[in-house]
Protein backbone atom coordinates (compact mmCIF):
# COMPACT_ATOMS: atom_id res chain seq x y z
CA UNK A 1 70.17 4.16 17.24
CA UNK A 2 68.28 3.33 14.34
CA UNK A 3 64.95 1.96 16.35
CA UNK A 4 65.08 5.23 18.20
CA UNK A 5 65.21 6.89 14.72
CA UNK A 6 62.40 4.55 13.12
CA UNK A 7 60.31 5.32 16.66
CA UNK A 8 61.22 9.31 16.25
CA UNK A 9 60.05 9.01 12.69
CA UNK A 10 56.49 7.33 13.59
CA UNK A 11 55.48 9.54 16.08
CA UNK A 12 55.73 12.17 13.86
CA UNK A 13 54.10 10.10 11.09
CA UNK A 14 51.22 9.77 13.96
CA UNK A 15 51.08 12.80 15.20
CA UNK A 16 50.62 14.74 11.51
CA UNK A 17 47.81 12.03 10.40
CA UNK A 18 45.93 12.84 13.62
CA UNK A 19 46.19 16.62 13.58
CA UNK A 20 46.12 16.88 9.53
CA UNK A 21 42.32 15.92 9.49
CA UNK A 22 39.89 19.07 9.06
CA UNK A 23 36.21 19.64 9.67
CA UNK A 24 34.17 22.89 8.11
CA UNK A 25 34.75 26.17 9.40
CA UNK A 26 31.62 26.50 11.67
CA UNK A 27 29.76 29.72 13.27
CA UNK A 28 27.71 30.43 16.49
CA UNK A 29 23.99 29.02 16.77
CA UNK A 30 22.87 32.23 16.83
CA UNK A 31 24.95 34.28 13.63
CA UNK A 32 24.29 30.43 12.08
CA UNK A 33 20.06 30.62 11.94
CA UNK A 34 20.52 34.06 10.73
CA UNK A 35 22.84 33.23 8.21
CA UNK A 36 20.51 30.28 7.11
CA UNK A 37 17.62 32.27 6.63
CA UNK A 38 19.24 35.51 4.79
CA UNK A 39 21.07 33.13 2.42
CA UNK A 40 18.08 30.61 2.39
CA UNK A 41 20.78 27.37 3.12
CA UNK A 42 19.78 24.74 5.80
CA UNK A 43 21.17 25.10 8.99
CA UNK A 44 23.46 21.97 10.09
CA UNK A 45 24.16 21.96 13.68
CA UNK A 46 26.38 19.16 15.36
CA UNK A 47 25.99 19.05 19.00
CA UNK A 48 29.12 17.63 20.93
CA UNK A 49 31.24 17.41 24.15
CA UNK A 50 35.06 17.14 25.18
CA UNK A 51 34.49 13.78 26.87
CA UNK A 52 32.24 11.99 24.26
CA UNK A 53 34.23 9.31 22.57
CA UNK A 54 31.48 9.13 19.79
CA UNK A 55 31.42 13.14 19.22
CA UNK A 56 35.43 12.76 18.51
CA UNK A 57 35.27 9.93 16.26
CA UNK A 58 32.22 12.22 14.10
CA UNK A 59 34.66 15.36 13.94
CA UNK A 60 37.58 12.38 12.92
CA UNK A 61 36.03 10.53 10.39
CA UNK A 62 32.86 11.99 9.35
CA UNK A 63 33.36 15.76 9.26
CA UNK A 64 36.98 14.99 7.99
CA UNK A 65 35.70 12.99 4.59
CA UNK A 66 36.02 15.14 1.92
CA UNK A 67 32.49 14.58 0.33
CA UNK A 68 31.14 15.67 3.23
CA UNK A 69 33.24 18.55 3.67
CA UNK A 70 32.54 20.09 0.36
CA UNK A 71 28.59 18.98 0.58
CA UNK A 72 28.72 20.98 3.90
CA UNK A 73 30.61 23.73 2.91
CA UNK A 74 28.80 24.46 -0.24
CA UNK A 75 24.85 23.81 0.91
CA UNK A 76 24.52 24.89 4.47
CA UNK A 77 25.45 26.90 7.56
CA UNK A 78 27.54 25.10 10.15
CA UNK A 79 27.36 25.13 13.42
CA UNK A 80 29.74 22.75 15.93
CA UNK A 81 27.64 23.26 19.53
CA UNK A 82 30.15 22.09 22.35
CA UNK A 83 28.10 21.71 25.43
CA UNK A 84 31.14 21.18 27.52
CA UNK A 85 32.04 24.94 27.05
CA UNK A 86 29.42 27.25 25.70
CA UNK A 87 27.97 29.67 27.64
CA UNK A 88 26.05 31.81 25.32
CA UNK A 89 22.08 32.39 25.53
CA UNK A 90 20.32 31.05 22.17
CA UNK A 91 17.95 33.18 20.05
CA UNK A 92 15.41 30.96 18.63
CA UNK A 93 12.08 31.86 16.58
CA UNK A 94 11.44 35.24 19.00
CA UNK A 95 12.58 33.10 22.24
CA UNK A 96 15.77 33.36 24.42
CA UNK A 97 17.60 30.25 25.83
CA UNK A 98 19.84 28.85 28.17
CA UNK A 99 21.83 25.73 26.93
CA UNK A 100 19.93 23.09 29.55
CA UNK A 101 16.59 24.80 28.04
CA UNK A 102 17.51 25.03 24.45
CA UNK A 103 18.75 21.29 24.64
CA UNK A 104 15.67 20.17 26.05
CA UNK A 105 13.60 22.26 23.65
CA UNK A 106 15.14 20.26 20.67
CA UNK A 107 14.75 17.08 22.36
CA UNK A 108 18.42 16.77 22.70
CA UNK A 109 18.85 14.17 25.29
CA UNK A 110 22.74 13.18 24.52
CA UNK A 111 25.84 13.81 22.68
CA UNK A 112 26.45 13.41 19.35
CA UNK A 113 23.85 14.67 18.18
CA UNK A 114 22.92 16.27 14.71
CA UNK A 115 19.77 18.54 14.04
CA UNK A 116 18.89 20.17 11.23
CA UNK A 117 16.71 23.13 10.53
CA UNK A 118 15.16 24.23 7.08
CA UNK A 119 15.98 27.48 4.93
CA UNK A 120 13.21 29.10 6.93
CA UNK A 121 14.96 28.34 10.21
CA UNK A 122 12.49 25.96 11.09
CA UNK A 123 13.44 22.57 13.01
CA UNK A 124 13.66 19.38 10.64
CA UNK A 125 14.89 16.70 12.33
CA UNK A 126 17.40 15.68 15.20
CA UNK A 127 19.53 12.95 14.65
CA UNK A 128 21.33 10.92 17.77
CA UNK A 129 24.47 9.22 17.38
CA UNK A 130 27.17 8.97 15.32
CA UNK A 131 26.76 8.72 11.73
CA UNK A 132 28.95 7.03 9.44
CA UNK A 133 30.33 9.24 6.17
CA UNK A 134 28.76 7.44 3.36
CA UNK A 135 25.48 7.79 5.61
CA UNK A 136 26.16 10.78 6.22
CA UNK A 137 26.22 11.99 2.65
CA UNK A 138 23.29 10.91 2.03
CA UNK A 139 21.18 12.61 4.63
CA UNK A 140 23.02 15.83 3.41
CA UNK A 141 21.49 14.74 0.11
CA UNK A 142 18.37 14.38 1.69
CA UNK A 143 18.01 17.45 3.15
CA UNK A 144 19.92 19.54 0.50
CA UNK A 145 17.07 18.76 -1.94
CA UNK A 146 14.30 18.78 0.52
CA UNK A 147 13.10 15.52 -0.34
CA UNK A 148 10.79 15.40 2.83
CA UNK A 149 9.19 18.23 1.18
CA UNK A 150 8.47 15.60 -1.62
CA UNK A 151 7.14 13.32 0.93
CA UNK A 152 9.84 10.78 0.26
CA UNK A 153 11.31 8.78 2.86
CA UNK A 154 14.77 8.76 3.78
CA UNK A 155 15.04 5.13 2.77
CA UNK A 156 12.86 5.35 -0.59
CA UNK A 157 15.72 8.47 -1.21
CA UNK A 158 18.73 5.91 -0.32
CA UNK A 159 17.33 3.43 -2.72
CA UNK A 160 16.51 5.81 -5.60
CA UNK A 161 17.86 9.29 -4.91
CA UNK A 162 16.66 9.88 -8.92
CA UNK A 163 13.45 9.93 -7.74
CA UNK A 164 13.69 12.70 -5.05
CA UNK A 165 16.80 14.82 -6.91
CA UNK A 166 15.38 14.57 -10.65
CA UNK A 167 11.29 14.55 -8.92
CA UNK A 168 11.02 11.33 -11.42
């Protein structure tokens, strides 16, 4: 009796830790690059799928850490883009999409994926693979005070973020 107790007891112990973990509340692509560009915040869009064992562990462990969470949720718009299940035609700099098109347009060639576009709406960079949260951070850093604007690199920024944050 008490094993099946202690076994009761750590599946619920399990089940709460996996479902407890939150990512930032996330819009459309579309309401996203208009959002970035009226309220002149980068646009952070994470492109996933159901299957992708890589995109899970992201939403798990990256978009769960609380650094990046707040970083996120107070300097840009957020978009999660499941491929798996969205349907919707993208609006993009006077140009209509499909997904397959729009994909292929960024350069997207698998999932995870993060891109990132500018204040302007204009495409920065897209990053494959999954990033770890301390990394992470940083290239939320990076882009949060435009330090390719600056003509910094992102590993001059990881060694002296001073330089690109303070302009020393």
């Amino acid at each position: 009796m008490k094993r099946l107790f202690f076994i009761f007891i750590l599946l619920v112990l399990i089940i709460n830790a996996i479902s407890s973990f939150s990512i930032p509340k996330s819009v459309s692509f579309n309401d996203g690059i208009k959002l970035a560009i009226k309220n002149k915040r980068p646009l952070l869009v994470f492109v996933s799928s159901d299957y992708c064992k890589w995109c899970n562990t992201m939403k798990s462990e990256t978009f769960s850490d609380k650094e990046v969470i707040k970083k996120i949720e107070s300097n840009f718009i957020f978009v999660i883009l499941n491929i798996d299940n969205n349907f919707q035609n993208f609006e993009y700099m006077g140009s209509k999409y499909s997904l397959p098109d729009f994909m292929g347009f960024l350069g997207i060639r698998g999932t995870p994926t993060t891109v990132f576009f500018n204040q302007k709406g204009e495409l920065l960079t897209v990053l494959p693979g999954f990033i770890k949260p301390d990394i992470y951070s940083k290239i939320l850093d990076y882009v949060k005070f435009s330090c390719y604007e600056k003509n910094i690199s992102f590993k001059d920024f990881s060694e002296a973020p001073k330089k690109c944050i303070n302009g020393n």
